[in-house]
C-alpha atoms as a PDB file:
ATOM      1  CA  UNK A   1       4.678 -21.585 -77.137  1.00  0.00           C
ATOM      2  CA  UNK A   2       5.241 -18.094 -78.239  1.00  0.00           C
ATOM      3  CA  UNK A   3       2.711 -15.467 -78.418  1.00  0.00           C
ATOM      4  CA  UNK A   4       2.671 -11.079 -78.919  1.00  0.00           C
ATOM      5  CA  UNK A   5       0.817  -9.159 -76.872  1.00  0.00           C
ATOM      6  CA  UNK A   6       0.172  -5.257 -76.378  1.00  0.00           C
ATOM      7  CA  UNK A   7       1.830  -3.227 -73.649  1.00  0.00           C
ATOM      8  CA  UNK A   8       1.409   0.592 -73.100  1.00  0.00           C
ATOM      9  CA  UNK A   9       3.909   2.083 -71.407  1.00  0.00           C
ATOM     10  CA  UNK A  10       3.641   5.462 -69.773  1.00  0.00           C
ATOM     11  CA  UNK A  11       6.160   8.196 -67.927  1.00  0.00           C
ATOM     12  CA  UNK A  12       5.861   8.334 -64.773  1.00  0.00           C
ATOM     13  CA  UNK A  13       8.085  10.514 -62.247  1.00  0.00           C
ATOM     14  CA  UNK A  14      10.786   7.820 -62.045  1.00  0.00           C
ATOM     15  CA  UNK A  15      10.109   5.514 -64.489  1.00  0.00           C
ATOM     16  CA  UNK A  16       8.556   4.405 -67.542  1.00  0.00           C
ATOM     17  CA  UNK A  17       4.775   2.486 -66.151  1.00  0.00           C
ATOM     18  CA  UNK A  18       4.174  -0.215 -68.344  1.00  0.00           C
ATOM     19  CA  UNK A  19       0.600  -1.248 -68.220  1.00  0.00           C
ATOM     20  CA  UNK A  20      -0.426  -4.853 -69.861  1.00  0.00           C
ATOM     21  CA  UNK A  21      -3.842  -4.778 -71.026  1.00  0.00           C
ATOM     22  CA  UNK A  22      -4.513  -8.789 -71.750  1.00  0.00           C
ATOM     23  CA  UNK A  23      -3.344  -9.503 -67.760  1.00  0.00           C
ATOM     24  CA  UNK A  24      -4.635  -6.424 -66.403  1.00  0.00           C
ATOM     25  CA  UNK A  25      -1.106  -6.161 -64.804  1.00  0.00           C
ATOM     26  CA  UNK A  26       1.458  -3.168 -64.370  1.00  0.00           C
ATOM     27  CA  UNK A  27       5.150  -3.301 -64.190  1.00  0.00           C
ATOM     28  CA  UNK A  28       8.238  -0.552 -64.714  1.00  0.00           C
ATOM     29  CA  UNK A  29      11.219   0.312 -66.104  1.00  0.00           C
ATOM     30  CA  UNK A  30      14.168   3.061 -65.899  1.00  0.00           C
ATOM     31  CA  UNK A  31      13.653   3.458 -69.625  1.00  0.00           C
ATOM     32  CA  UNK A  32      12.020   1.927 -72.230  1.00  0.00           C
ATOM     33  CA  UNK A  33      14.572  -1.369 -72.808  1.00  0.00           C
ATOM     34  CA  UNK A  34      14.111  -1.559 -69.318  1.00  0.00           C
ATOM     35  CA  UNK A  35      10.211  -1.501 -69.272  1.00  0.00           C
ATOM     36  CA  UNK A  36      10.003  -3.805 -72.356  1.00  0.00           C
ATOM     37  CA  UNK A  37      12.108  -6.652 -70.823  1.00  0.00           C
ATOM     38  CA  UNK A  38      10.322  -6.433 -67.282  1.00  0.00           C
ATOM     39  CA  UNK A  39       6.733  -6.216 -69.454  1.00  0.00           C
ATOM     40  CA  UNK A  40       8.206  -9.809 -70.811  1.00  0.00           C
ATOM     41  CA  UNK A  41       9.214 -11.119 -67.600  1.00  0.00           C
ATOM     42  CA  UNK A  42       5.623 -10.425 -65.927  1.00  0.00           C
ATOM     43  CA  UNK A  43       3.658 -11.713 -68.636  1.00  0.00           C
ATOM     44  CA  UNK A  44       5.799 -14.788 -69.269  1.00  0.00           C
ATOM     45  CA  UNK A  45       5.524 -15.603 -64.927  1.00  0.00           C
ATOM     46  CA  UNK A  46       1.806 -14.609 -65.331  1.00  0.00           C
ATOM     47  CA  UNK A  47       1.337 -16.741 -68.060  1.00  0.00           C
ATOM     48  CA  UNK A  48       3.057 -19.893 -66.548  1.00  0.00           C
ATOM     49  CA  UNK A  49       1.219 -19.215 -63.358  1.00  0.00           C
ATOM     50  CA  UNK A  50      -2.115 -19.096 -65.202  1.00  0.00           C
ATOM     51  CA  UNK A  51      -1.284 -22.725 -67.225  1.00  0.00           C
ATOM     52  CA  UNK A  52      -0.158 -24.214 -63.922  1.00  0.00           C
ATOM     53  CA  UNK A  53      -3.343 -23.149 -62.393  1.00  0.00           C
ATOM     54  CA  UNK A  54      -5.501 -24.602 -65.702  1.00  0.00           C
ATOM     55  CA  UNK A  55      -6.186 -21.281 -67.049  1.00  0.00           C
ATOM     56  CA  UNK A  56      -6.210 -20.568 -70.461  1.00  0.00           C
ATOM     57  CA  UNK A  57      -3.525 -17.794 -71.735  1.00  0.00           C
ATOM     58  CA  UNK A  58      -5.730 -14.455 -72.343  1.00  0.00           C
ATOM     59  CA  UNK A  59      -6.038 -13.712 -76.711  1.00  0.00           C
ATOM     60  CA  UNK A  60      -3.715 -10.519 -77.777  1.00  0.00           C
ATOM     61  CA  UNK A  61      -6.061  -7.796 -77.706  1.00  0.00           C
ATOM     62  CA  UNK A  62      -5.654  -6.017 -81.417  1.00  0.00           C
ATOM     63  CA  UNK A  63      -3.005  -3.214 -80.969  1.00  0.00           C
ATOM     64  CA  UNK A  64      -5.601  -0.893 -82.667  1.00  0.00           C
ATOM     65  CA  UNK A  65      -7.891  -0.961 -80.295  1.00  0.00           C
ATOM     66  CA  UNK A  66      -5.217  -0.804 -77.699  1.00  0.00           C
ATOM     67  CA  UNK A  67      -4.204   2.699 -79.337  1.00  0.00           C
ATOM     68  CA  UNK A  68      -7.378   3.968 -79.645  1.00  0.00           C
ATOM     69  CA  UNK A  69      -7.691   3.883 -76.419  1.00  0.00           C
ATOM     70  CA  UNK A  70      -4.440   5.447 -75.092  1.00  0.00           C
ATOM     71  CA  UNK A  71      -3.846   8.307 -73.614  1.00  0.00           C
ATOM     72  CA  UNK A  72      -1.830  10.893 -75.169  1.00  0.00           C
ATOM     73  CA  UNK A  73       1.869  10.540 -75.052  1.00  0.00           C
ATOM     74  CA  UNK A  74       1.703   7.032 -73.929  1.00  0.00           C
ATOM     75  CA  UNK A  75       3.974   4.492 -76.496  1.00  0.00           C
ATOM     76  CA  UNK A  76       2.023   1.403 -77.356  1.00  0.00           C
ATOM     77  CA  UNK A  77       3.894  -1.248 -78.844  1.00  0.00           C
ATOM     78  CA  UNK A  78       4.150  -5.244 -78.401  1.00  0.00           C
ATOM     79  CA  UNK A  79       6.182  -7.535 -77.018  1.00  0.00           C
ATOM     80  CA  UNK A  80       6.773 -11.570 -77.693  1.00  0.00           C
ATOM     81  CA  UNK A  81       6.944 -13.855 -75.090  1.00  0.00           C
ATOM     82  CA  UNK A  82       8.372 -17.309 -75.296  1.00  0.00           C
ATOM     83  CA  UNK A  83       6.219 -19.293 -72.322  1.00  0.00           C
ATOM     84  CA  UNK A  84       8.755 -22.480 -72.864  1.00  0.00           C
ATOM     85  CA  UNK A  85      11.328 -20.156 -71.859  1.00  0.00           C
ATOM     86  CA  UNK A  86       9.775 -18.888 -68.930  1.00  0.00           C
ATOM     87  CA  UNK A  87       8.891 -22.113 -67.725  1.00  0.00           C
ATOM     88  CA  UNK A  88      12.376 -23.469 -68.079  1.00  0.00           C
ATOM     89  CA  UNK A  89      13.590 -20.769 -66.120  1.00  0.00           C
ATOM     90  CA  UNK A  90      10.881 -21.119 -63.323  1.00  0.00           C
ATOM     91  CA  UNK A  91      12.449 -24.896 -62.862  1.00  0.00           C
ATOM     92  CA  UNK A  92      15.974 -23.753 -62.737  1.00  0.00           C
ATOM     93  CA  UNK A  93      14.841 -21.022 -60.022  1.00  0.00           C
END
C-alpha cells in the first residue's frame, strides 16, 4: 500500500528539521535529499508499527492547509511511502 503525505522541513543550525504533520513526528537531514529519504523511512516504520499495533494509518492532511500554516521559509512538500516496502524490510532486519 502506497500513500503521500505532507512533510515540512525547516533549517535548523545543522540540519534540515523535517517535521511530519499526519504522525506528529520529527526527523533530520544534512540537506534536503537527506531529510526527504529519512522523512520516508520514519513514516514508513511509523506506519508499520501503527498496522502491527491495529491502528489505522492517519489520512494525508491537504498540503494547503499544511502551507497555510507554515512558517516562513520553511519548504513544504510531500513524500510517498510504499508500506509493503517497509514491511519487507522490517522482516529482513
Amino acid at each position: 500500500m502506497k500513500k503521500t503525505y505532507p512533510i515540512v522541513m525547516t533549517q535548523g543550525k545543522d540540519f534540515i528539521v523535517v517535521f511530519i504533520p499526519d504522525f506528529n513526528i520529527n526527523t533530520q537531514g544534512k540537506d534536503v535529499p537527506e531529510a526527504i529519504e529519512m522523512a520516508k523511512d520514519a513514516i514508513g516504520l511509523m506506519g508499520i508499527d501503527m498496522q502491527d499495533d491495529g491502528e489505522s494509518l492517519p489520512e494525508a492532511s491537504s498540503i494547503a492547509s499544511i502551507q497555510s500554516n507554515t512558517p516562513s521559509g520553511a519548504i513544504v512538500s510531500l513524500v510517498d511511502v510504499d508500506f509493503s516496502q517497509y514491511r519487507r524490510k522490517k522482516r529482513v532486519s
